[in-house]
Each structure stands twice: as structure tokens, then as C-alpha cells.
N, C-alpha and C. Protein backbone atom coordinates (compact mmCIF):
# COMPACT_ATOMS: atom_id res chain seq x y z
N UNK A 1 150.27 48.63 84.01
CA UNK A 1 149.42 49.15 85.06
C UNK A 1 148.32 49.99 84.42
N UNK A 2 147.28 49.57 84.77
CA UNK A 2 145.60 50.34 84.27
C UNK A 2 145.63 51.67 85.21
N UNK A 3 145.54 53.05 84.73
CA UNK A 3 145.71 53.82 85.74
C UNK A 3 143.76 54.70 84.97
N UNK A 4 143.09 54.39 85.60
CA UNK A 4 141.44 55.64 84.55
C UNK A 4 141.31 56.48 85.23
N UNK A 5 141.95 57.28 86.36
CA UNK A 5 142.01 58.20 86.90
C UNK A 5 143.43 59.10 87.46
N UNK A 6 143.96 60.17 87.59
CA UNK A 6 144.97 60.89 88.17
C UNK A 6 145.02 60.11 89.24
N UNK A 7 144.24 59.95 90.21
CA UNK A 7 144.32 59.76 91.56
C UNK A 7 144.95 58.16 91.94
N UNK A 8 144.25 57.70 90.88
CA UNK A 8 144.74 55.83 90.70
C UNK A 8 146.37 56.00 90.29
N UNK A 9 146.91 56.70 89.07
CA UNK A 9 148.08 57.09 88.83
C UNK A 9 148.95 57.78 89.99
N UNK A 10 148.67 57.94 90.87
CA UNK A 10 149.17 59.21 91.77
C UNK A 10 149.60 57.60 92.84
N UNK A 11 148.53 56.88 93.53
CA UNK A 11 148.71 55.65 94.18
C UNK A 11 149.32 54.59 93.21
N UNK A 12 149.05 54.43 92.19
CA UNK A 12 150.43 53.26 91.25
C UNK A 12 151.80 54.12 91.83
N UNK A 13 152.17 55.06 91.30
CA UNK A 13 153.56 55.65 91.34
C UNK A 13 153.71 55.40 92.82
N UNK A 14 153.13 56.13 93.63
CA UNK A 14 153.31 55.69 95.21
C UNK A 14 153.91 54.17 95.29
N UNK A 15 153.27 53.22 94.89
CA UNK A 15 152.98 51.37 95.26
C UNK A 15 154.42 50.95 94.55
N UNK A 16 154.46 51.62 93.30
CA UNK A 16 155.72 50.93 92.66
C UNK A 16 156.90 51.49 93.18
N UNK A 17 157.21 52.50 93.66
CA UNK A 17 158.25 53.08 94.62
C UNK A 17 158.43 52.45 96.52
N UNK A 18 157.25 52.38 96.89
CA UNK A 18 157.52 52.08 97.64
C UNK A 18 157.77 50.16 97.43
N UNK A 19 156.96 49.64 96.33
CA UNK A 19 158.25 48.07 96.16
C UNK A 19 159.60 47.97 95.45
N UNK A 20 159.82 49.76 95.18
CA UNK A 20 160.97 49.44 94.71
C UNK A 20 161.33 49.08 93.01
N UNK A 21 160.10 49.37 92.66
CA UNK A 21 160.32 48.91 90.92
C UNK A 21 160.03 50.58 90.35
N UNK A 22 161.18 50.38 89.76
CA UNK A 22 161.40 51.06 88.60
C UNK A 22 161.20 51.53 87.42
N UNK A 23 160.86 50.14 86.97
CA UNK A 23 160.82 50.23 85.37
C UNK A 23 158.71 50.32 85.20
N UNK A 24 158.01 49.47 86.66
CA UNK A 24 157.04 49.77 86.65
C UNK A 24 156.46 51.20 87.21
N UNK A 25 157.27 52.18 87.57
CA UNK A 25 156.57 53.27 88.01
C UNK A 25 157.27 54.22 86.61
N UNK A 26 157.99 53.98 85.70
CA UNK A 26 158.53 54.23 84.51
C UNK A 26 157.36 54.11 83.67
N UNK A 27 156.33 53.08 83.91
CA UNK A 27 155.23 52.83 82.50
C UNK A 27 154.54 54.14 82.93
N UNK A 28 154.35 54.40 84.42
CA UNK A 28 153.44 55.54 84.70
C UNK A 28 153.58 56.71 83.85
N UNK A 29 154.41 57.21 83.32
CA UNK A 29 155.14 58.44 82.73
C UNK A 29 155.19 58.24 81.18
N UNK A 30 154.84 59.66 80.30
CA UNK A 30 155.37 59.87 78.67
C UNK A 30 156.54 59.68 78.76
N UNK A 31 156.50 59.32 77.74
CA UNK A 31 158.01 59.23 77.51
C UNK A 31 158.95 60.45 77.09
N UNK A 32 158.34 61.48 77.29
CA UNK A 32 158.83 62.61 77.37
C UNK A 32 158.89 63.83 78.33
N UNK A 33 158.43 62.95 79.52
CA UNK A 33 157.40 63.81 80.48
C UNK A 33 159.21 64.41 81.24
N UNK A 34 158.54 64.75 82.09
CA UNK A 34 159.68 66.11 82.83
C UNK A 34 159.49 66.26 84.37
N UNK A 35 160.66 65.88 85.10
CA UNK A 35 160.49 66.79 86.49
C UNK A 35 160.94 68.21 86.57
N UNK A 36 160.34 68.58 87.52
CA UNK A 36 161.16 70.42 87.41
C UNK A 36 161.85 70.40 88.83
N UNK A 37 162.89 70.17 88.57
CA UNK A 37 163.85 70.81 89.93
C UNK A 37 163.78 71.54 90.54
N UNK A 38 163.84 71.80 91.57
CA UNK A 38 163.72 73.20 92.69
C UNK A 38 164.12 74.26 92.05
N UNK A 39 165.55 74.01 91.47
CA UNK A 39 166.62 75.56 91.21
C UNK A 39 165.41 75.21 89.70
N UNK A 40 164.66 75.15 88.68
CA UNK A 40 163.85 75.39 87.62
C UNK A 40 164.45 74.63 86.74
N UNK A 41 165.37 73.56 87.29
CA UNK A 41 166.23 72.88 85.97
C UNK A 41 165.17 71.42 85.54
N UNK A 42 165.29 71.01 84.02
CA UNK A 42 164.07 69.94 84.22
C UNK A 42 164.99 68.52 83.90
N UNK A 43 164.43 67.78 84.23
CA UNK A 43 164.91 66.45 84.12
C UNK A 43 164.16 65.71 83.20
N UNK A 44 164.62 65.22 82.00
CA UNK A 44 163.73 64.84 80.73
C UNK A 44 163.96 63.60 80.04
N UNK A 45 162.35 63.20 79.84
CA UNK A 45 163.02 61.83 79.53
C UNK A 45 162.85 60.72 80.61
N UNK A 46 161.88 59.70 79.85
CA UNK A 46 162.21 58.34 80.97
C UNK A 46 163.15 57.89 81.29
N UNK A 47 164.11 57.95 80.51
CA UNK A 47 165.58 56.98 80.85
C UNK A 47 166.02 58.30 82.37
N UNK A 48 166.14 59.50 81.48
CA UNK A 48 166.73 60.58 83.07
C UNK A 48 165.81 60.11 84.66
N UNK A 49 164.86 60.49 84.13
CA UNK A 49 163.65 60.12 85.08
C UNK A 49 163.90 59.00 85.84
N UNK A 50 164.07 57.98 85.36
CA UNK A 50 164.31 56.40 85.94
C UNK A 50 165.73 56.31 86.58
N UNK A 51 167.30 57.18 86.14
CA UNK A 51 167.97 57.21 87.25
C UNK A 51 167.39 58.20 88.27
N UNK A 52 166.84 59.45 88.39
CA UNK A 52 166.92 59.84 89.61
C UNK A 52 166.37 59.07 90.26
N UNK A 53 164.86 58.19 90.03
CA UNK A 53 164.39 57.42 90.85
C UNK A 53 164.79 56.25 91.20
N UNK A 54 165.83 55.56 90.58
CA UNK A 54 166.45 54.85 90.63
C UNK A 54 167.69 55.42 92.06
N UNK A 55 168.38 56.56 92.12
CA UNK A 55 168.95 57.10 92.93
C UNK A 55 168.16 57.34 94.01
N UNK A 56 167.16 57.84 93.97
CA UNK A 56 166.57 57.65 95.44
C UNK A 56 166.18 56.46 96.15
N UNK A 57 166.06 55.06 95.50
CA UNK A 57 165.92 54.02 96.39
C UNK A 57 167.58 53.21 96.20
N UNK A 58 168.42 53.80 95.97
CA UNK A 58 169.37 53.45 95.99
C UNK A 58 169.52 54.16 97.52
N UNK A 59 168.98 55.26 97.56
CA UNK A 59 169.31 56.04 99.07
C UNK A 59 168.38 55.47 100.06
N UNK A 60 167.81 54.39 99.82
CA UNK A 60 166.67 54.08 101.02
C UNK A 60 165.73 55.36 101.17
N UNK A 61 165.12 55.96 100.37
CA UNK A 61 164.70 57.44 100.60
C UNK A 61 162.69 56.58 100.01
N UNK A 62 162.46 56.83 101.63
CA UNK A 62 160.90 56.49 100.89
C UNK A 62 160.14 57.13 100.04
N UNK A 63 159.11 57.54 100.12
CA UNK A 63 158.02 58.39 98.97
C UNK A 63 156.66 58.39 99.62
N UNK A 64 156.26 59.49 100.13
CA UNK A 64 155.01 59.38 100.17
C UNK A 64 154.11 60.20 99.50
N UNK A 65 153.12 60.23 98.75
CA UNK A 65 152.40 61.18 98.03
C UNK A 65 151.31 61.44 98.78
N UNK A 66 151.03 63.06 98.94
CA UNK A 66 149.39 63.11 99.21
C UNK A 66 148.75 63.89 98.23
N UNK A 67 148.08 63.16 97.35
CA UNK A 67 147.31 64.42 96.47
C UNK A 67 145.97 64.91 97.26
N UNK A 68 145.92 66.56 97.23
CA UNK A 68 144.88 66.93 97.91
C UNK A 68 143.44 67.60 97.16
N UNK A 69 143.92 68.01 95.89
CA UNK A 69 142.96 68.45 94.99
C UNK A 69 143.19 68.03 93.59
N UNK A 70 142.41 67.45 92.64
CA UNK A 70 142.91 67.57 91.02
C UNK A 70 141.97 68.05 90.08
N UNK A 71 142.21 68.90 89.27
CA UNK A 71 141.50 69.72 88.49
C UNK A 71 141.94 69.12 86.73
N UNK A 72 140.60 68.93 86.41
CA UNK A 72 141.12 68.34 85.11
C UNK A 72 140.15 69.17 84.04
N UNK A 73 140.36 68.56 82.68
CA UNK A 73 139.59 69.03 81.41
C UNK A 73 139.83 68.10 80.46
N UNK A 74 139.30 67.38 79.93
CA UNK A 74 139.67 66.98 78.62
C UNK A 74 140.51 66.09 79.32
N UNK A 75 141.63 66.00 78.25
CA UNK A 75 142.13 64.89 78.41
C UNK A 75 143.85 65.40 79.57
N UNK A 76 143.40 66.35 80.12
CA UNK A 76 144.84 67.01 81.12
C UNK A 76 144.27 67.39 82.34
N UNK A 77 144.92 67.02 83.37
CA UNK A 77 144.59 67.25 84.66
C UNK A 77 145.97 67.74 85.40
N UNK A 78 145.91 68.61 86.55
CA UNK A 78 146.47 68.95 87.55
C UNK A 78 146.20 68.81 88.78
N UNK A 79 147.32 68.01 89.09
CA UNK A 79 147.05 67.61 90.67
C UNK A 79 148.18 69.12 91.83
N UNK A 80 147.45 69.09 92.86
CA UNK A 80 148.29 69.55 94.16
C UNK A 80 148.33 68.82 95.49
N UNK A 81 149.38 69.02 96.10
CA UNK A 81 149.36 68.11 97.65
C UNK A 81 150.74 68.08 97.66
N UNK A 82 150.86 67.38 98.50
CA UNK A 82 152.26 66.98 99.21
C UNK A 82 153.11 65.95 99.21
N UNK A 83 154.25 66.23 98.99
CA UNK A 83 155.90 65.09 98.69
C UNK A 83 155.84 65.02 99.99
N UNK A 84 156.49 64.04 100.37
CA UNK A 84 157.11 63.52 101.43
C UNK A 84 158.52 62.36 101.36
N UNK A 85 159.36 62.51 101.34
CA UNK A 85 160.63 62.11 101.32
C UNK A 85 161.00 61.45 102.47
N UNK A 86 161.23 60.46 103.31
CA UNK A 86 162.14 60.38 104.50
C UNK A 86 162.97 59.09 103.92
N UNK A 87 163.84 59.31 105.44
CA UNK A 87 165.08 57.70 104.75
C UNK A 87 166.37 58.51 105.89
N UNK A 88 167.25 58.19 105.84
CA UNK A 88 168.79 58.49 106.62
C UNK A 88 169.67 59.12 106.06
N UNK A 89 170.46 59.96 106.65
CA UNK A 89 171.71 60.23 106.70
C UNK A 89 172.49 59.45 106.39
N UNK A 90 173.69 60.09 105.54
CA UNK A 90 174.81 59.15 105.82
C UNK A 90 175.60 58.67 106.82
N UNK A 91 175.29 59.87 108.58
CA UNK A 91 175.52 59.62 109.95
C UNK A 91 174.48 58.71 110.46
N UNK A 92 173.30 58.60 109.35
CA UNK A 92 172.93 57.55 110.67
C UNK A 92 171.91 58.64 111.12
N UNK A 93 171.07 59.48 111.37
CA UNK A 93 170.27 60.67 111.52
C UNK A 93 169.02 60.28 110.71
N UNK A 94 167.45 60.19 110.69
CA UNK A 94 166.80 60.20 109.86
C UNK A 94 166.46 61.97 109.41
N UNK A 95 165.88 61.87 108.63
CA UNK A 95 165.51 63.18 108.32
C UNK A 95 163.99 62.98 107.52
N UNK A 96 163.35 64.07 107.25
CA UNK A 96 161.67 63.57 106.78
C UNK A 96 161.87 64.89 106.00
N UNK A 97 161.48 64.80 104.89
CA UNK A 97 161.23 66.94 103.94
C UNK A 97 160.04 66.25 103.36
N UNK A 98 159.47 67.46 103.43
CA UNK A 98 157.74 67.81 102.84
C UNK A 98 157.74 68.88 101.63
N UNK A 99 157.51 68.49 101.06
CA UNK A 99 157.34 70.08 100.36
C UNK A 99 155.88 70.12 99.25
N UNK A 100 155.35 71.40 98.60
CA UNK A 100 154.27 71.53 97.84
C UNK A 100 154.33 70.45 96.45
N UNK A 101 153.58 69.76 95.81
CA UNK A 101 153.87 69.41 94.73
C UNK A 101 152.59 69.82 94.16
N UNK A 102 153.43 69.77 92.41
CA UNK A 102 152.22 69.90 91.18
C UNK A 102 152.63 69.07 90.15
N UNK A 103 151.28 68.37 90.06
CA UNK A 103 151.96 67.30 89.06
C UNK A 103 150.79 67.39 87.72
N UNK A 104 150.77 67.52 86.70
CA UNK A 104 149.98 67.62 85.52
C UNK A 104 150.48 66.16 84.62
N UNK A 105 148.61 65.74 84.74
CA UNK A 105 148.64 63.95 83.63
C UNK A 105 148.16 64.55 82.33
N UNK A 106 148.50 63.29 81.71
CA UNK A 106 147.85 62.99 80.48
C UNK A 106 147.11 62.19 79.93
N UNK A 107 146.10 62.35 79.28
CA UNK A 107 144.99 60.68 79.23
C UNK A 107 145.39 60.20 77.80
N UNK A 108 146.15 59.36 77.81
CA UNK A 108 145.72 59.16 76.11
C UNK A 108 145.06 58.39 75.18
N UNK A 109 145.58 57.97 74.48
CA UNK A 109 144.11 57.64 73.38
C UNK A 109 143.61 56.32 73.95
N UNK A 110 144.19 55.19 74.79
CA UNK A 110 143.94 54.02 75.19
C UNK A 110 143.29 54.18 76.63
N UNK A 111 143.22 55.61 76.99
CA UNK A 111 142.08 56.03 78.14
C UNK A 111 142.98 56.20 79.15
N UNK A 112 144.42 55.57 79.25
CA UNK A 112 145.18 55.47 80.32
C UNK A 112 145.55 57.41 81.16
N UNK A 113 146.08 57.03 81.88
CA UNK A 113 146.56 58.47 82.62
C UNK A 113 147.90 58.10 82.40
N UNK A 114 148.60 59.34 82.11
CA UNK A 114 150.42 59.10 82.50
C UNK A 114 150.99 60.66 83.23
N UNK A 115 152.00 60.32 83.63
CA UNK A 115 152.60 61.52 84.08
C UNK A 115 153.18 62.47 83.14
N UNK A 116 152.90 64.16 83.08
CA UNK A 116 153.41 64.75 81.76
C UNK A 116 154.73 65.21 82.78
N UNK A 117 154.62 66.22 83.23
CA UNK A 117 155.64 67.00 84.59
C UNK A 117 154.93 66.70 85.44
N UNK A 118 156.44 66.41 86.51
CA UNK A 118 155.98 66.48 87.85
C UNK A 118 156.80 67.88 88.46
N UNK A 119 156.30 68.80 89.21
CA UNK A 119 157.13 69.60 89.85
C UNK A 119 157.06 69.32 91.76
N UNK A 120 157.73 68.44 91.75
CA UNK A 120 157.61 67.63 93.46
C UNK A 120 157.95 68.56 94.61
N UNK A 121 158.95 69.74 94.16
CA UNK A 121 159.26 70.76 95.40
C UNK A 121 158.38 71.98 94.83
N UNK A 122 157.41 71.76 94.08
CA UNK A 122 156.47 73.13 93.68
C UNK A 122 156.95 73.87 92.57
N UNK A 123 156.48 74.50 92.01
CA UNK A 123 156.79 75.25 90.70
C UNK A 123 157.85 76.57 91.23
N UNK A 124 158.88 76.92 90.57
CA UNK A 124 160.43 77.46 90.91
C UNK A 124 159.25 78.91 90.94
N UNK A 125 159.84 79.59 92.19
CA UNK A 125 159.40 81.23 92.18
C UNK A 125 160.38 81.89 90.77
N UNK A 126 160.23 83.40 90.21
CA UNK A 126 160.81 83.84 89.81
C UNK A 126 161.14 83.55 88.28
């Protein structure tokens, strides 16, 4: 996937989650890149990376991204906007959570964008 902008990268990751591929929303990301957990714990590593996301469409759990601003320099940018999560209960209940996200790319030498961290419930207070 050709990503020459954050924002193009931000809609790949969206497209390949919502068909459900894996290993293509996996190219999006370093291979060292990082989520940050709510409680500040990080998740590292494509292979880690690829089960949680792998676990969330195992949960029927959609994805929606809204990036609302991205601030870049050089070859690093920071995005802000909003996660969106919905999908079911195990009763059978839907449920929808929103929360702040910050996600910081990387351009590298082949011009591409990748994901460095994503922090999807916002950067941990404290």
C-alpha cells in the first residue's frame, strides 16, 4: 500500500480493518512501532500489534478513524481526532466507545508514511 501522506495512511488502516486484513494494515506500521494502552502499558512490535488487531475483528468490533488535525516536520508527523470502536456484547447489546486519539507517522526513505505509536484512548494522564 502507497501511503504519501498521514491522512492517506490514517484511511489505508481504516479500509484494511474494516475488510478485515491484517497482515495488510500490518504493512501500514514499523516494525517496531507501539500502541499505548490506556493504563500506559505499550504493545510492541508488529507481530503484538497484529494479534490485538487480529482480536478485535475476531470480536466483530468495527473501527472508525477520524483524524481532525496533523502537524508534521520533516519526516514525523502527529495526528489528533477520534477512535471509534462499535460491534456487540457478548448478550447481544451493541455498544459504540469514542475516545481521543494520537497517533505519530514516519516517512521513510522510500517516501512512504508508516505508523510509529498509536495512542487510540489518548496519551495516559499522570
Amino acid at each position: 500500500m502507497s501511503c504519501r501522506t498521514p491522512q492517506e495512511l490514517s484511511a489505508a488502516f481504516a479500509a484494511a480493518i474494516g475488510a478485515g486484513d491484517v497482515p495488510g494494515a500490518l504493512e501500514l506500521w514499523l516494525d517496531d512501532a507501539t500502541i499505548v494502552q490506556p493504563d500506559g502499558n505499550a504493545v510492541r512490535g508488529r507481530a503484538a500489534i497484529g494479534a490485538a488487531l487480529t482480536a478485535l475483528l475476531e470480536n466483530d468490533v468495527s473501527v472508525d478513524v477520524d483524524v481532525e488535525r496533523t502537524f508534521s516536520a520533516g519526516a514525523v508527523a502527529v495526528a489528533v481526532g477520534t477512535l471509534t470502536l462499535s460491534g456487540e456484547r457478548a448478550d447481544g447489546t451493541p455498544y459504540r466507545q469514542s475516545s481521543r486519539s494520537v497517533v505519530i507517522y514516519e516517512r521513510g526513505d522510500d517516501g512512504q508514511w508508516r505508523l510509529a505509536i498509536d495512542a487510540p484512548w489518548g496519551l495516559p494522564q499522570g
